[in-house]
Each structure stands twice: as structure tokens, then as C-alpha cells.
N, C-alpha and C. Protein backbone atom coordinates (compact mmCIF):
# COMPACT_ATOMS: atom_id res chain seq x y z
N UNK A 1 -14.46 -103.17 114.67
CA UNK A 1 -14.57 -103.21 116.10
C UNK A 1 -15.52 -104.35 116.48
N UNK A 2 -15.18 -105.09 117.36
CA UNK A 2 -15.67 -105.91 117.97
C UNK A 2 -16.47 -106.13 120.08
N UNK A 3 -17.43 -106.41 119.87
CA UNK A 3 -17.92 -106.35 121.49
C UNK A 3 -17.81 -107.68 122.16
N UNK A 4 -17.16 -108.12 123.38
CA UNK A 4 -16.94 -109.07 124.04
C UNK A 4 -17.61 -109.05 125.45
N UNK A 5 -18.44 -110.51 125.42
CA UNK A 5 -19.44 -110.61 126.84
C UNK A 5 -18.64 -111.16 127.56
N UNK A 6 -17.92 -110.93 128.57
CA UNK A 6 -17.53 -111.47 129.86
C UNK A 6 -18.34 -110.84 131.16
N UNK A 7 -18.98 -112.40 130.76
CA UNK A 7 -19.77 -112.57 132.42
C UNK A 7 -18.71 -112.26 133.46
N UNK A 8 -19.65 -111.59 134.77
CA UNK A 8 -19.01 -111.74 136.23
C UNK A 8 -17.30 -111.35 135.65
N UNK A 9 -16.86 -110.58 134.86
CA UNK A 9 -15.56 -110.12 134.58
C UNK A 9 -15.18 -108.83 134.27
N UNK A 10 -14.38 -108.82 133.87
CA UNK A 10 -13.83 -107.11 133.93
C UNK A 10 -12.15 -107.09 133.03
N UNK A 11 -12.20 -106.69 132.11
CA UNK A 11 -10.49 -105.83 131.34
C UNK A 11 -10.30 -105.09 132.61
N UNK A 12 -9.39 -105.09 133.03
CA UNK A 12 -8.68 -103.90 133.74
C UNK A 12 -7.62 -103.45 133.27
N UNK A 13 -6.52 -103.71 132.36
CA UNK A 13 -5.52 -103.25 131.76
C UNK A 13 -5.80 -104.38 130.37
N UNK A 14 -5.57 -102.81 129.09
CA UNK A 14 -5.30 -103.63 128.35
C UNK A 14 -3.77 -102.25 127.36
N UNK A 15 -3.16 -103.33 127.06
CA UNK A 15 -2.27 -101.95 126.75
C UNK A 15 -1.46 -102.89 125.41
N UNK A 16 -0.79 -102.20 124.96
CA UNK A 16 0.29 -102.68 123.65
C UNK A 16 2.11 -102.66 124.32
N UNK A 17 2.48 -103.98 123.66
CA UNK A 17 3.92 -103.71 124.50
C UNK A 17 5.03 -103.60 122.46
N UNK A 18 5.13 -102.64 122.76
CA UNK A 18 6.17 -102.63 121.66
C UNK A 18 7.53 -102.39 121.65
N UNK A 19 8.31 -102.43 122.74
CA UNK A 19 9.96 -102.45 123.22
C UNK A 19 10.66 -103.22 123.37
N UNK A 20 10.05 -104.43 122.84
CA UNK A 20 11.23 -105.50 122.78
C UNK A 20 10.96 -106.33 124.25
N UNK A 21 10.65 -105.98 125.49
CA UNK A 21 10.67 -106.71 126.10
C UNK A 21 9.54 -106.42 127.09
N UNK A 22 9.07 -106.96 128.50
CA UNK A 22 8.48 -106.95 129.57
C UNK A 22 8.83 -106.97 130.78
N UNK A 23 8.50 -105.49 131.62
CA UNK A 23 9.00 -105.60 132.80
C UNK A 23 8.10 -105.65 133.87
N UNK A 24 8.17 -106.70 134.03
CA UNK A 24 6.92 -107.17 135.37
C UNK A 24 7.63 -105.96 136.85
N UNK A 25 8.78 -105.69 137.36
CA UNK A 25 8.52 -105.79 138.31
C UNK A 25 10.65 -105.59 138.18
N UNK A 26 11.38 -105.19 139.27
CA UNK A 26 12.74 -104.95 139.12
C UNK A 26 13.66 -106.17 139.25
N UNK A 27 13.12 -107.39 139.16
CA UNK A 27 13.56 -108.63 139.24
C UNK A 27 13.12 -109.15 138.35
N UNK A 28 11.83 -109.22 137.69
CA UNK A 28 11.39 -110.10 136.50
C UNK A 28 11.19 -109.14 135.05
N UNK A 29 12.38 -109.50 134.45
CA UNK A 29 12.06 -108.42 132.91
C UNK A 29 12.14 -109.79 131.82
N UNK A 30 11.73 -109.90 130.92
CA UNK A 30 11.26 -110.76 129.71
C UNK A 30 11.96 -110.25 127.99
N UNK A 31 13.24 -110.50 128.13
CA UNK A 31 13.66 -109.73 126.89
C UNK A 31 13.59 -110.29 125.77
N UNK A 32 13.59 -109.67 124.47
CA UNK A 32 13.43 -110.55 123.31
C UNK A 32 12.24 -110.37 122.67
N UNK A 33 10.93 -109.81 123.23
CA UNK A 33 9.60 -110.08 122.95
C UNK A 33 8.97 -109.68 121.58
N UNK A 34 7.99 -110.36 121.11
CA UNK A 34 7.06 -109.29 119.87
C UNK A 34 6.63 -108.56 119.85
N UNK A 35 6.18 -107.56 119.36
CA UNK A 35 5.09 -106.16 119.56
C UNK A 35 3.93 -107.40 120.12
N UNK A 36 3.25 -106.85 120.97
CA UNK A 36 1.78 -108.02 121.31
C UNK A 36 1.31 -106.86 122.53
N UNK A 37 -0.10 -107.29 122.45
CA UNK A 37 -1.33 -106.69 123.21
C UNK A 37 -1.46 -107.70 124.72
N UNK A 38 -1.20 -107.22 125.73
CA UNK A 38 -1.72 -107.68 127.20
C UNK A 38 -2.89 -106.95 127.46
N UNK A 39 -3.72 -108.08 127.70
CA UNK A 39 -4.80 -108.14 128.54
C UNK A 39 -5.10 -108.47 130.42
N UNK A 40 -5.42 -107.52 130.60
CA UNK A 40 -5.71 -108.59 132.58
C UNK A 40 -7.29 -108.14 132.50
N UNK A 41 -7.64 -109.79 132.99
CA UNK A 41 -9.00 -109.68 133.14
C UNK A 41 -8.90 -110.28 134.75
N UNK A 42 -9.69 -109.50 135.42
CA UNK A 42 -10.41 -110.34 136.51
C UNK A 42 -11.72 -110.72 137.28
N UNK A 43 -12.00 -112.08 137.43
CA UNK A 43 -13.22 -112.33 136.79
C UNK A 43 -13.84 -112.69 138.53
N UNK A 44 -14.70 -112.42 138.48
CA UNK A 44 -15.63 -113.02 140.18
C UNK A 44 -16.85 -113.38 139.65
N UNK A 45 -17.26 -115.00 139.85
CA UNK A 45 -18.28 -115.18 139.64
C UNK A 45 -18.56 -116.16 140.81
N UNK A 46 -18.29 -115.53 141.67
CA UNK A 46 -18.97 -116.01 143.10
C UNK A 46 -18.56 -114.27 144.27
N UNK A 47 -19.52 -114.30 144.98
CA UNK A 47 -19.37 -113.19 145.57
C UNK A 47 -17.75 -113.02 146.48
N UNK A 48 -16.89 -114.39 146.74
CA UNK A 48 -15.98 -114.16 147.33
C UNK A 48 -14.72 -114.35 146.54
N UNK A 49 -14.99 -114.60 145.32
CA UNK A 49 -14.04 -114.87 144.35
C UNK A 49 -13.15 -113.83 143.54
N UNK A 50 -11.84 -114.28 143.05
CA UNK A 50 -11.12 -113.16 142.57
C UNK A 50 -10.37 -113.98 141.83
N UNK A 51 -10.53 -114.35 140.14
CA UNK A 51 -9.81 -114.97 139.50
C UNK A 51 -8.91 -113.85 138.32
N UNK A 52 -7.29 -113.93 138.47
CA UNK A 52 -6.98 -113.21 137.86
C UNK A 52 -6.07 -113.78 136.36
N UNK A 53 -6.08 -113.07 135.09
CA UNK A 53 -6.01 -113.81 134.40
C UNK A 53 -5.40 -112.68 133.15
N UNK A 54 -4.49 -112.83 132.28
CA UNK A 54 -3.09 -112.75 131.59
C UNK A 54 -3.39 -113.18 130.50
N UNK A 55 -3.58 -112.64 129.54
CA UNK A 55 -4.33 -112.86 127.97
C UNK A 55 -3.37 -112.13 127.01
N UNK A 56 -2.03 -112.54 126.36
CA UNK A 56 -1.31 -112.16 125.53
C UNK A 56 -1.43 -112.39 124.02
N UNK A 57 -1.50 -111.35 123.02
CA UNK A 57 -1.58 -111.59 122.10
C UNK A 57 -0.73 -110.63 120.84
N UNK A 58 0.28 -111.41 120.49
CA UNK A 58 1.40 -111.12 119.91
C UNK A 58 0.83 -110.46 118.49
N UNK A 59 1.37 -109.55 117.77
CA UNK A 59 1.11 -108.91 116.17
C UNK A 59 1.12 -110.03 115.65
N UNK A 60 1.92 -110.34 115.59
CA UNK A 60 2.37 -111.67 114.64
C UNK A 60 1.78 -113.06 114.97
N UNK A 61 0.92 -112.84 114.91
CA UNK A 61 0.04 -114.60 115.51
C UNK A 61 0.04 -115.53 114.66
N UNK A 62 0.42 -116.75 115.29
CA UNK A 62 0.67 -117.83 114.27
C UNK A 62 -0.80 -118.86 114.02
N UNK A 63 -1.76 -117.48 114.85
CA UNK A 63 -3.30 -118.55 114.60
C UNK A 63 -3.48 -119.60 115.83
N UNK A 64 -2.16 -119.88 116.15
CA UNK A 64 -2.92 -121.14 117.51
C UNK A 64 -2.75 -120.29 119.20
N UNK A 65 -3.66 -120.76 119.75
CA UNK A 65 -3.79 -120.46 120.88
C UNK A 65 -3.52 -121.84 122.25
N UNK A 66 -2.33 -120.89 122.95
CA UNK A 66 -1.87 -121.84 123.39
C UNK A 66 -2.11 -121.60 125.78
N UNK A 67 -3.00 -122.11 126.11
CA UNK A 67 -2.96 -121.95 127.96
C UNK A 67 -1.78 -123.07 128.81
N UNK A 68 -1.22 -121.70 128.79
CA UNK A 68 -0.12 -122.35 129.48
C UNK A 68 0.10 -123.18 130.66
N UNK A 69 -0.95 -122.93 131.28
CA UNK A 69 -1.15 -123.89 132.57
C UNK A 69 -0.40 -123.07 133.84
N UNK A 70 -0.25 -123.57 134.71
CA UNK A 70 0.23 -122.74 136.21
C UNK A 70 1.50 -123.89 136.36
N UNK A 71 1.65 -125.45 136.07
CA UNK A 71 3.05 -125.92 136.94
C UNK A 71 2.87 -126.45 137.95
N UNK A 72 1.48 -126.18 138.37
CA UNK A 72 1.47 -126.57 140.27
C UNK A 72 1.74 -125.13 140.80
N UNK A 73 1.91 -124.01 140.32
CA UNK A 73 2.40 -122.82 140.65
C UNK A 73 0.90 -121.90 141.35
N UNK A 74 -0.38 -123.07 141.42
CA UNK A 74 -1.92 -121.88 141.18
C UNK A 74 -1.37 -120.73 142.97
N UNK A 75 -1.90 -119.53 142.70
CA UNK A 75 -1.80 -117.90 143.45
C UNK A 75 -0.87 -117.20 142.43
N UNK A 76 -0.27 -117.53 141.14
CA UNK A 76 0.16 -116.42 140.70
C UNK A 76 -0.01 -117.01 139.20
N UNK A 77 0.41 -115.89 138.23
CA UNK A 77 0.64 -115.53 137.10
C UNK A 77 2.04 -116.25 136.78
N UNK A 78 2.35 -117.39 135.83
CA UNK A 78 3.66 -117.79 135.12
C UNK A 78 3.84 -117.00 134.17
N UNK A 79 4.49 -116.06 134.35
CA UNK A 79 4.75 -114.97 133.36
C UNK A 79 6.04 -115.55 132.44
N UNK A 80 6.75 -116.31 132.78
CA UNK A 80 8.01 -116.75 131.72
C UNK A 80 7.57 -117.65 130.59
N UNK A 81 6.38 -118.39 131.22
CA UNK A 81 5.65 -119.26 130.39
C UNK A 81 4.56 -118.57 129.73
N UNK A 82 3.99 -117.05 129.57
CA UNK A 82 3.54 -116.34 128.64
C UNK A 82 4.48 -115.82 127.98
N UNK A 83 5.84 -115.16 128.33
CA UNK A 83 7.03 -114.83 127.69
C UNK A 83 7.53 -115.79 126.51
N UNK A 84 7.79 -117.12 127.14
CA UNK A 84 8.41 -118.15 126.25
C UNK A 84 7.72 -118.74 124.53
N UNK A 85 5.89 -118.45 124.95
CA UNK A 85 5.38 -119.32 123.63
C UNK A 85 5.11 -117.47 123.24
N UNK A 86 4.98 -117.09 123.70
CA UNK A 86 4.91 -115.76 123.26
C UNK A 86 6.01 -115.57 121.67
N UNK A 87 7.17 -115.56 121.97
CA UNK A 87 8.34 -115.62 121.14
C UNK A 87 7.79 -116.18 119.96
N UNK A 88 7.33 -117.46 119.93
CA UNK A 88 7.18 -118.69 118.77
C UNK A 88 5.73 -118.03 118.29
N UNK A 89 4.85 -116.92 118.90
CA UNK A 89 3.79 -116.59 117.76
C UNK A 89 2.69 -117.25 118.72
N UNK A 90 2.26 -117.43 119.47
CA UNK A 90 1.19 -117.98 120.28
C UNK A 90 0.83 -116.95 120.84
N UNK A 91 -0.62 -116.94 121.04
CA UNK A 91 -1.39 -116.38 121.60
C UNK A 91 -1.62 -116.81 123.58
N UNK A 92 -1.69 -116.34 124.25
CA UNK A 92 -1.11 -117.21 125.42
C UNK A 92 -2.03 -116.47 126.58
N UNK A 93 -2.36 -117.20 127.68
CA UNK A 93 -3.20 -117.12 128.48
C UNK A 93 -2.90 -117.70 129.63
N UNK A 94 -2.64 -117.17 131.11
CA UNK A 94 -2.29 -117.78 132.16
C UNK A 94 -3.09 -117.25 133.40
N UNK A 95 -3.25 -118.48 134.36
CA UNK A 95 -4.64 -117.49 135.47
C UNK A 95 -3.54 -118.54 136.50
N UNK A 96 -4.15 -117.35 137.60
CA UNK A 96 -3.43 -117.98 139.21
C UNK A 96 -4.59 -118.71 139.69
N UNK A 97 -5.93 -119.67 139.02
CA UNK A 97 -6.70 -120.36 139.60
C UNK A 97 -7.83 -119.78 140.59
N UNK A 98 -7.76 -118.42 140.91
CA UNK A 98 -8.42 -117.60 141.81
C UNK A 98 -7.83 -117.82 143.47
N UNK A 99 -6.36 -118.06 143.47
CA UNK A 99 -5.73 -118.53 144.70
C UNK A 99 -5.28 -117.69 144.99
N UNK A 100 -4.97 -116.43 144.66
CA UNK A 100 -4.08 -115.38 144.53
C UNK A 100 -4.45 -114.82 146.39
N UNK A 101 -5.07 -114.58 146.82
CA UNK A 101 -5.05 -114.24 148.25
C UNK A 101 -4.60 -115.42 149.43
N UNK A 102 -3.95 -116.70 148.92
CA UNK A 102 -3.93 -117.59 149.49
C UNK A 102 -4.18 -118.93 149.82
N UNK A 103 -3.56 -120.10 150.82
CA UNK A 103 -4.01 -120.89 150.68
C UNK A 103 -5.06 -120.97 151.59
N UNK A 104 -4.87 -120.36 153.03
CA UNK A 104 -5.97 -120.32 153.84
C UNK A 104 -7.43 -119.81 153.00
N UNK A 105 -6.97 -118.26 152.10
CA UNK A 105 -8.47 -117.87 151.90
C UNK A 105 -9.24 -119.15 150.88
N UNK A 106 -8.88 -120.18 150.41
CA UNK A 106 -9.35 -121.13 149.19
C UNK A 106 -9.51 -122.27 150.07
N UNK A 107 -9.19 -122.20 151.33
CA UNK A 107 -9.03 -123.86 151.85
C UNK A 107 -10.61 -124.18 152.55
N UNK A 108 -11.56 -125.14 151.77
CA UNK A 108 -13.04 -125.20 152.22
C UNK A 108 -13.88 -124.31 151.73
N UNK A 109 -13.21 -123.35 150.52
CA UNK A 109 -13.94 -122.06 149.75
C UNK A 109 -14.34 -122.61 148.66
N UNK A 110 -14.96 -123.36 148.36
CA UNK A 110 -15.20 -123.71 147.02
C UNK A 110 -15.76 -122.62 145.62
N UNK A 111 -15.95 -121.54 145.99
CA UNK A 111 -16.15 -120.25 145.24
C UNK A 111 -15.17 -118.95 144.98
N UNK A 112 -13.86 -119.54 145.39
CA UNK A 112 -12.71 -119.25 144.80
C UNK A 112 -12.39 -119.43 143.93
């Protein structure tokens, strides 16, 4: 067993997916997948901040760790792009930038 310091953060779900696939939601399902461990952390380290963040980690790890980046996509989670390196054995990590309430709430917020 191991203890992990995350400052200004928080696990809020951490669970095991072992069915072959991921169902975000009745439009987005992810089939094909490895047994692997999801993590959601969300982290505030400013009093108005809310950064949310997608920490996948497959049984079968091929050792590299790979952040998938957002696309230009920052307010959400690229979940196809944790799905996709997921497959190949990567360990995978995706955050919505702390935009997730918007562009108004981030626009001149620099503690988003």
C-alpha cells in the first residue's frame, strides 16, 4: 500500500472497469477496453477553481505514461482519447483545464 499527497485535491471516484468496455453516458460507450483502474481527481487550488481530471490505468501497463492533451477541446474530458491509448497499454490522463463551468466563468479568472 501506498500514500499519495495531492495538494488542494481530492479522488472522488476511483473504481476498476473490467467489462470490456466504458459507458460514459447513453451516447458515449468505449468498446474493446482492458481491465484498468479510473481515477477522477478534482483539484482547487485557488478558492474559485475547479480542475477536473481522468487518470486511467490499464492492468496491463506497458510502463509509459502517456497526457493526452484536450485538442483545443479545454471544459471537458476527451474521453476517446483516454479510450484509444488506453487499448495500446498506456497509462493516460486527461483534464478539461479547469474550464468546465465555462467560458464566461474563466474569462479574466486567472485562478481557474
Amino acid at each position: 500500500m501506498f500514500k499519495i499527497d495531492l495538494p488542494d485535491s481530492e479522488i472522488v471516484l476511483c473504481e476498476n472497469i473490467t467489462k470490456g468496455f466504458f459507458e460514459l453516458s447513453n451516447t458515449e460507450r468505449f468498446e474493446e477496453l482492458p481491465d484498468f483502474h479510473r481515477f477522477v481527481v478534482h483539484s482547487k487550488p485557488a478558492e474559485k477553481s475547479l480542475i477536473k481530471t481522468e487518470i486511467w490505468l490499464p492492468k496491463d501497463w506497458n510502463g509509459i505514461y502517456l497526457g493526452t492533451g484536450n485538442g483545443g477541446m479545454g471544459g471537458s474530458i476527451r474521453y476517446e482519447a483516454l479510450a484509444n491509448y488506453l487499448r495500446f497499454g498506456y497509462a493516460v490522463a486527461n483534464t478539461d483545464l479547469g474550464t468546465s463551468y465555462g467560458v464566461k466563468y474563466g474569462y479574466n479568472n486567472p485562478n481557474v
